[in-house]
PDB file of N, CA and C in Angstrom:
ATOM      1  N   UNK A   1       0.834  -1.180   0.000  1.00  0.00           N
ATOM      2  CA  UNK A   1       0.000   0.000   0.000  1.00  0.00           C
ATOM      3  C   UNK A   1       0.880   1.245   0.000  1.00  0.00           C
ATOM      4  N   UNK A   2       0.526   2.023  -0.406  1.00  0.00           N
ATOM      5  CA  UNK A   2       1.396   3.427  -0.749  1.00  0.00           C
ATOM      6  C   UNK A   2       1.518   3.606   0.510  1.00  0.00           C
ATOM      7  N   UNK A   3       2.530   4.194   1.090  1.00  0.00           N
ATOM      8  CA  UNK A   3       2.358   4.967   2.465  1.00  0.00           C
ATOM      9  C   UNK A   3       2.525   4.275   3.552  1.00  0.00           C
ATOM     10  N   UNK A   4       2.694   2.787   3.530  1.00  0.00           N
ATOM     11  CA  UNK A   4       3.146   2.312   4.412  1.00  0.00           C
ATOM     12  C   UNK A   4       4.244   2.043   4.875  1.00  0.00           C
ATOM     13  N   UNK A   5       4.394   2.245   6.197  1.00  0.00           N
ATOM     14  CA  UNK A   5       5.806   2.701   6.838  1.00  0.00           C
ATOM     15  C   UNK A   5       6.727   1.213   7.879  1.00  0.00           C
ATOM     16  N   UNK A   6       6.108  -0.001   7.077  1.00  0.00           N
ATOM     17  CA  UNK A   6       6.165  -1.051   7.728  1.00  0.00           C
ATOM     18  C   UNK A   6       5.665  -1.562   8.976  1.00  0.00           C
ATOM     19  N   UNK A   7       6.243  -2.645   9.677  1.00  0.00           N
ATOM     20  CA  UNK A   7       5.320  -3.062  10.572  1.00  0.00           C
ATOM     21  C   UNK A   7       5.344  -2.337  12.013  1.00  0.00           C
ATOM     22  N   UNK A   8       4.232  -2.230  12.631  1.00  0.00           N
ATOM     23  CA  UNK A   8       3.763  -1.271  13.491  1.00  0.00           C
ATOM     24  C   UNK A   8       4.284  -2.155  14.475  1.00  0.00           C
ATOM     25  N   UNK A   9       5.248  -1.021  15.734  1.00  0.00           N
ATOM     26  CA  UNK A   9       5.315  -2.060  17.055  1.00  0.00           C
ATOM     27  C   UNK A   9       4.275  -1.150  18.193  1.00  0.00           C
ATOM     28  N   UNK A  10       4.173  -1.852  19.283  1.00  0.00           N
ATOM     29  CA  UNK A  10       3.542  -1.502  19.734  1.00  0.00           C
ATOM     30  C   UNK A  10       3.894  -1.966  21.177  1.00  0.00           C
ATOM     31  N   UNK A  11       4.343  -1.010  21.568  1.00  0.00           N
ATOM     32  CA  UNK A  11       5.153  -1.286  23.000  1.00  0.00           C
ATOM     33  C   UNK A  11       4.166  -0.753  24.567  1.00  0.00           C
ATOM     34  N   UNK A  12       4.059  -2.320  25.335  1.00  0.00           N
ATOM     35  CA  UNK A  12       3.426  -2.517  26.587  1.00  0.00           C
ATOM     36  C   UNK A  12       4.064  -2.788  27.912  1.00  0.00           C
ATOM     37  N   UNK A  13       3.465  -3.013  28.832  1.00  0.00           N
ATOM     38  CA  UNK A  13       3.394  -3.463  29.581  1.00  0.00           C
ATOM     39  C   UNK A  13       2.407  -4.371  30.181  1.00  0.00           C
ATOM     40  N   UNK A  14       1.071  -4.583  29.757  1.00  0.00           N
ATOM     41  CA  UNK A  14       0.228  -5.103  30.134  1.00  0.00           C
ATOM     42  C   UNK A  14      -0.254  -6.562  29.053  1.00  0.00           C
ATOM     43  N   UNK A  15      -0.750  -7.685  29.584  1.00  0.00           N
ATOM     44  CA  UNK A  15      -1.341  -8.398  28.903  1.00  0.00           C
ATOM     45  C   UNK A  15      -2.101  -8.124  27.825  1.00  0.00           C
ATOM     46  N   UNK A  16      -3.224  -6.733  27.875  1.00  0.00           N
ATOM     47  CA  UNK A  16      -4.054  -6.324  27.181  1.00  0.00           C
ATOM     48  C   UNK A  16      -3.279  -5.570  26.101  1.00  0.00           C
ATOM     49  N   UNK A  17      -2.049  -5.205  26.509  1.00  0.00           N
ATOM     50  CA  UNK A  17      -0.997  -4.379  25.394  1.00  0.00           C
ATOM     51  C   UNK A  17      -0.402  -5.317  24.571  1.00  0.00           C
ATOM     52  N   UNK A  18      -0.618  -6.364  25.088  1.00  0.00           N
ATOM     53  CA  UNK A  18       0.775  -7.272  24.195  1.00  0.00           C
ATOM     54  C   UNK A  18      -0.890  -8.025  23.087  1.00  0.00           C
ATOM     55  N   UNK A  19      -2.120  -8.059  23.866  1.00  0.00           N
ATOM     56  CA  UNK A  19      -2.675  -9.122  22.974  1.00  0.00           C
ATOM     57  C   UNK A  19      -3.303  -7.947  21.700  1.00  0.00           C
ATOM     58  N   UNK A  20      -3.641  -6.728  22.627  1.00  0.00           N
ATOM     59  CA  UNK A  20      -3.866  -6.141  21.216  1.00  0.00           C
ATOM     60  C   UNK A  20      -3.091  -5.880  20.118  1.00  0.00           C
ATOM     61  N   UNK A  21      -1.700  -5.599  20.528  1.00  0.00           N
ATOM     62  CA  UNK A  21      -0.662  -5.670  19.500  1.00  0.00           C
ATOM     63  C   UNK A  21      -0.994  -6.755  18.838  1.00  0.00           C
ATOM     64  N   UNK A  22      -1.118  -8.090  19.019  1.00  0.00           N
ATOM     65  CA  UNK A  22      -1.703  -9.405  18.480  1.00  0.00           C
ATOM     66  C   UNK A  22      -2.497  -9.432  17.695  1.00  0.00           C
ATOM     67  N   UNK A  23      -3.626  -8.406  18.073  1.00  0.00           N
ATOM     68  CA  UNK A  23      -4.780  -8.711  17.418  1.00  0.00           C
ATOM     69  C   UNK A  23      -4.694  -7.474  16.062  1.00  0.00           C
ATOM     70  N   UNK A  24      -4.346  -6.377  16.623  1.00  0.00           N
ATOM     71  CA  UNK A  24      -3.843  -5.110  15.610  1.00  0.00           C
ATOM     72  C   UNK A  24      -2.589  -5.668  14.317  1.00  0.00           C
ATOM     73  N   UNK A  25      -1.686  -6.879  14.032  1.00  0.00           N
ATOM     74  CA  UNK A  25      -1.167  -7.310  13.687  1.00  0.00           C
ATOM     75  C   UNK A  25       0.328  -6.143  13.679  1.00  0.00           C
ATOM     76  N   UNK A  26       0.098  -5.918  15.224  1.00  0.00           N
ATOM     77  CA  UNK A  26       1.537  -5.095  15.418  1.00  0.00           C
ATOM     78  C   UNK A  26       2.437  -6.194  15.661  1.00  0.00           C
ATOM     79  N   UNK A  27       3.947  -5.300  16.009  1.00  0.00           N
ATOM     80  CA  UNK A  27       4.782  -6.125  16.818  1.00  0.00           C
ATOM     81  C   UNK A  27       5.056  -6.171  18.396  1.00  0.00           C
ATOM     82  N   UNK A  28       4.152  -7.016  18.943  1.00  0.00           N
ATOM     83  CA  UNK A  28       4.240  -6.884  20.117  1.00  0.00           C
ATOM     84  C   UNK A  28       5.527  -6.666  20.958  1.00  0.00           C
ATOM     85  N   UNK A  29       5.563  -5.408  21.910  1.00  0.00           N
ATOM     86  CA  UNK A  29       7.261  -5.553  22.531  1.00  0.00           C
ATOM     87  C   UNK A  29       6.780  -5.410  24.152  1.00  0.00           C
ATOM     88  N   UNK A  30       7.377  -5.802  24.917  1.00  0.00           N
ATOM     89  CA  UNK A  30       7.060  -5.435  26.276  1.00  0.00           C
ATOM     90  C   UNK A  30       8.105  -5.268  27.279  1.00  0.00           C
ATOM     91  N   UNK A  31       7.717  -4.161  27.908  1.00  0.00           N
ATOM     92  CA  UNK A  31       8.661  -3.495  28.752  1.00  0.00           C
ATOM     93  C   UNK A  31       8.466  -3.926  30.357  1.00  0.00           C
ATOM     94  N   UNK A  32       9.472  -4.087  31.024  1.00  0.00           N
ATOM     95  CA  UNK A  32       9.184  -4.830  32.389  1.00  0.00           C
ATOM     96  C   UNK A  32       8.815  -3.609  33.419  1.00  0.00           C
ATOM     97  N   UNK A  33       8.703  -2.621  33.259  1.00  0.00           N
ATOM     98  CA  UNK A  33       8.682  -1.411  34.015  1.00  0.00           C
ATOM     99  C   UNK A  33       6.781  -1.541  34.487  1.00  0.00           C
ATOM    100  N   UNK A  34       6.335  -1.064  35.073  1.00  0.00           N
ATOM    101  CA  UNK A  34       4.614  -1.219  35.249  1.00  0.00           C
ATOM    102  C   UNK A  34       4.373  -2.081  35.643  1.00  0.00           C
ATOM    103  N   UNK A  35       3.352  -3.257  34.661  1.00  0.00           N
ATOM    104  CA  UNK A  35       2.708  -4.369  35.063  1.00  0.00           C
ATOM    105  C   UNK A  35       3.612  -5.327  34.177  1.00  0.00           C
ATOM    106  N   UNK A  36       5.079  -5.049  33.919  1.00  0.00           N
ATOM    107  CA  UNK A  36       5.272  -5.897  32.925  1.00  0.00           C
ATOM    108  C   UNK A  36       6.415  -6.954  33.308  1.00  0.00           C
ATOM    109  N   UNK A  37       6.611  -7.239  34.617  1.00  0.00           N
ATOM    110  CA  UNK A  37       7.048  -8.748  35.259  1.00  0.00           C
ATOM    111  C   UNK A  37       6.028  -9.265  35.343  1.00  0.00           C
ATOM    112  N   UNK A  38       4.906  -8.993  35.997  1.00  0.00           N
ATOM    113  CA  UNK A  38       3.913  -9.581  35.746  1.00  0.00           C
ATOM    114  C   UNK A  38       3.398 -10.485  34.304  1.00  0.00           C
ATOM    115  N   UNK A  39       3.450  -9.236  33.531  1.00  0.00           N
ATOM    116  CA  UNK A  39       3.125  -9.504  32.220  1.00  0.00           C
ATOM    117  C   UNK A  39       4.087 -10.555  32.013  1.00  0.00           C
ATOM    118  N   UNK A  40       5.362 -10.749  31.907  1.00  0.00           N
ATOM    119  CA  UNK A  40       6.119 -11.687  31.781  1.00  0.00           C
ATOM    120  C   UNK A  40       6.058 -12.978  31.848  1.00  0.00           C
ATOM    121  N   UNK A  41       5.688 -13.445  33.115  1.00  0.00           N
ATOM    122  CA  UNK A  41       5.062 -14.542  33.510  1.00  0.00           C
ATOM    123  C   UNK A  41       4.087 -15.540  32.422  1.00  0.00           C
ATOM    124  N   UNK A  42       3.298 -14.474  32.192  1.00  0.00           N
ATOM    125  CA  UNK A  42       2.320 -14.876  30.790  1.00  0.00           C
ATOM    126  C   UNK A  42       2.448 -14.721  29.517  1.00  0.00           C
ATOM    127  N   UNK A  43       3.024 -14.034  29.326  1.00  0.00           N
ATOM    128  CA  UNK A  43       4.043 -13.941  27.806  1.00  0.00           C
ATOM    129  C   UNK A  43       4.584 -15.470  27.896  1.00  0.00           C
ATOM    130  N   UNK A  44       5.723 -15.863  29.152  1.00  0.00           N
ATOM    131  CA  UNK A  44       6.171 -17.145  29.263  1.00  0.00           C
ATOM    132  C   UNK A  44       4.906 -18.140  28.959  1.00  0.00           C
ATOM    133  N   UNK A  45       4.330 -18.205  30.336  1.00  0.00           N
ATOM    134  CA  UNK A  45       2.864 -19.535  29.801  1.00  0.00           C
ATOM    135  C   UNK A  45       2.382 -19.803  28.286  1.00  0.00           C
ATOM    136  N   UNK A  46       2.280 -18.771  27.867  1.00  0.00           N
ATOM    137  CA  UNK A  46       1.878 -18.361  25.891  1.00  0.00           C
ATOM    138  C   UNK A  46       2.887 -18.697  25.326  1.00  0.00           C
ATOM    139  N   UNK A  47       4.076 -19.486  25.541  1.00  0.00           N
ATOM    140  CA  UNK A  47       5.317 -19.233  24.931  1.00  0.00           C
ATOM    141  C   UNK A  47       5.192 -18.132  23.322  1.00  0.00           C
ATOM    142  N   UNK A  48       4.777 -16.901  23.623  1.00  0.00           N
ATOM    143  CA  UNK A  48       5.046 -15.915  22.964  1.00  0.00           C
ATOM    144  C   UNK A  48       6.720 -15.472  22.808  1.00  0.00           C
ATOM    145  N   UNK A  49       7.095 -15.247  21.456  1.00  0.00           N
ATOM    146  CA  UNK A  49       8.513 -15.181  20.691  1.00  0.00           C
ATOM    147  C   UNK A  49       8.324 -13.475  20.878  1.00  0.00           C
ATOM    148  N   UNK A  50       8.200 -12.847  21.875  1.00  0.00           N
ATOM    149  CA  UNK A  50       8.500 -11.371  21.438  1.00  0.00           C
ATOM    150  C   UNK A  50       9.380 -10.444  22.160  1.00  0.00           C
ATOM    151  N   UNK A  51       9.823  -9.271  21.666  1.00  0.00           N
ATOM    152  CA  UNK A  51      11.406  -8.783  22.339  1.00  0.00           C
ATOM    153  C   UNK A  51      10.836  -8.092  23.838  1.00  0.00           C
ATOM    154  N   UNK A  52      11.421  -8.309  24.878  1.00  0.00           N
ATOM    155  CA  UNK A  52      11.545  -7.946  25.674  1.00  0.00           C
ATOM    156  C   UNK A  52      12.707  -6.847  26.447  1.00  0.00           C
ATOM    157  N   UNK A  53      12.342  -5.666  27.174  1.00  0.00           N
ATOM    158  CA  UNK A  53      13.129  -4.740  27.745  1.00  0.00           C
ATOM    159  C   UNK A  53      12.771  -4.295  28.696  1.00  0.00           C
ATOM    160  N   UNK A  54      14.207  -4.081  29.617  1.00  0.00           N
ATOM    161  CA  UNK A  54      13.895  -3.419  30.925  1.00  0.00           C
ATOM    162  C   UNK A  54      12.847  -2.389  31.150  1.00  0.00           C
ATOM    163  N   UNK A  55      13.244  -1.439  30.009  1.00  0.00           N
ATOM    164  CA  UNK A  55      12.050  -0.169  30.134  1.00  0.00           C
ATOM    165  C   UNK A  55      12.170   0.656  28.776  1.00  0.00           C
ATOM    166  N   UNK A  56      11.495   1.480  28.529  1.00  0.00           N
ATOM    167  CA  UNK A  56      11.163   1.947  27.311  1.00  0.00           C
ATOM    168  C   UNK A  56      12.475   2.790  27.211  1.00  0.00           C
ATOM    169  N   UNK A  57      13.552   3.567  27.749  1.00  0.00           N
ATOM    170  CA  UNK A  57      14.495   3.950  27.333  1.00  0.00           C
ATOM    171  C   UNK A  57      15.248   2.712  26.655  1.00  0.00           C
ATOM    172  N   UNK A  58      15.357   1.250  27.291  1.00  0.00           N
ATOM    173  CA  UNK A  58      16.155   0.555  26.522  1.00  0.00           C
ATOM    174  C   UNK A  58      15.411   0.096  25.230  1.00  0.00           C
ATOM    175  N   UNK A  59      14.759  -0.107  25.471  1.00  0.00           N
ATOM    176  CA  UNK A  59      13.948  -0.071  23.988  1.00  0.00           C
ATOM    177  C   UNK A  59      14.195   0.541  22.927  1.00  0.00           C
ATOM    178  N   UNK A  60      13.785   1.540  23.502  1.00  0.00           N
ATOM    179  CA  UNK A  60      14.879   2.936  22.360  1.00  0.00           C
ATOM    180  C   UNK A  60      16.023   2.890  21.581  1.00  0.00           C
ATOM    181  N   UNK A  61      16.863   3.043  22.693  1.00  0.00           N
ATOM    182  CA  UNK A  61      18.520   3.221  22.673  1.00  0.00           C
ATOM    183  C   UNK A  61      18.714   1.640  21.412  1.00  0.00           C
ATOM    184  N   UNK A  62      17.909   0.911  21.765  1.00  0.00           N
ATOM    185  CA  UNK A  62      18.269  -0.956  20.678  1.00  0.00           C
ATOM    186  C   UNK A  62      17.741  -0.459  19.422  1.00  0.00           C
ATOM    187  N   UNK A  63      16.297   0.165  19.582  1.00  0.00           N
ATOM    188  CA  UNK A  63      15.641   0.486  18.286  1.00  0.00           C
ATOM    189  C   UNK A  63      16.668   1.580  17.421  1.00  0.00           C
ATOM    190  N   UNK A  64      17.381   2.128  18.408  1.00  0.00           N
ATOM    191  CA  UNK A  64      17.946   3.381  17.237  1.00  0.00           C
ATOM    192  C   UNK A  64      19.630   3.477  16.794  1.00  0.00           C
ATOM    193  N   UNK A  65      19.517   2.026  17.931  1.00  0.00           N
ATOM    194  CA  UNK A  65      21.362   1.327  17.181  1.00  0.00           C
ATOM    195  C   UNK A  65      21.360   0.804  15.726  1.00  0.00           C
ATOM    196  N   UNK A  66      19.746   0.417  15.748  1.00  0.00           N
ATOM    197  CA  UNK A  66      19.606  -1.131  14.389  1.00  0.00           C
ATOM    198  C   UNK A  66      19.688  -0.119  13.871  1.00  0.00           C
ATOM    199  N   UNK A  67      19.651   1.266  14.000  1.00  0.00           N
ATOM    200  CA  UNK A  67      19.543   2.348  12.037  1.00  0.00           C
ATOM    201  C   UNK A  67      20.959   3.231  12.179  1.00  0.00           C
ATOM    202  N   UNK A  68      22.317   2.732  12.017  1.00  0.00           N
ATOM    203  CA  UNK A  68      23.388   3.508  12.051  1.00  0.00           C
ATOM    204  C   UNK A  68      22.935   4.978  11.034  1.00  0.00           C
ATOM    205  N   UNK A  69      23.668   5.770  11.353  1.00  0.00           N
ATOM    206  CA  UNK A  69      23.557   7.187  10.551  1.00  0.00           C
ATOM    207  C   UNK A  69      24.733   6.811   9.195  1.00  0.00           C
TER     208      UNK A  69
END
C-alpha cells in the first residue's frame, strides 16, 4: 500500500498491550517497568517469541542502534 511505513510495534506493559498488538497485527514488545514482570510470567505460559526490555528507554537506545547514521 502506498504509504506504508512497515510493521507497526507496539510497546506494553500489560497483557491487554501485548494481545492487542496481536490482534492489531503489530509487533508486540514489552517493557518490564509497570505491570510488565507480571506480564512476563504470561508472555512465558503463551510461549510468545517477542522482544523484551527493561524499560522503554532501553527499547529505544536498541531500536535506534539497528539504524546507524
Amino acid at each position: 500500500h502506498p504509504g506504508t511505513i512497515g510493521t507497526l510495534t507496539f510497546v506494553g506493559d500489560s497483557v491487554k498491550d501485548i494481545d492487542a498488538a496481536i490482534a492489531g497485527n503489530a509487533e508486540p514488545v514489552l517493557v518490564l517497568t509497570g505491570n510488565g514482570t507480571a506480564t512476563l510470567k504470561v508472555v512465558q505460559q503463551r510461549a510468545l517469541a517477542i522482544e523484551v526490555y527493561s524499560d522503554l528507554a532501553a527499547f529505544a537506545k536498541a531500536r535506534i542502534s539497528a539504524f546507524p547514521l
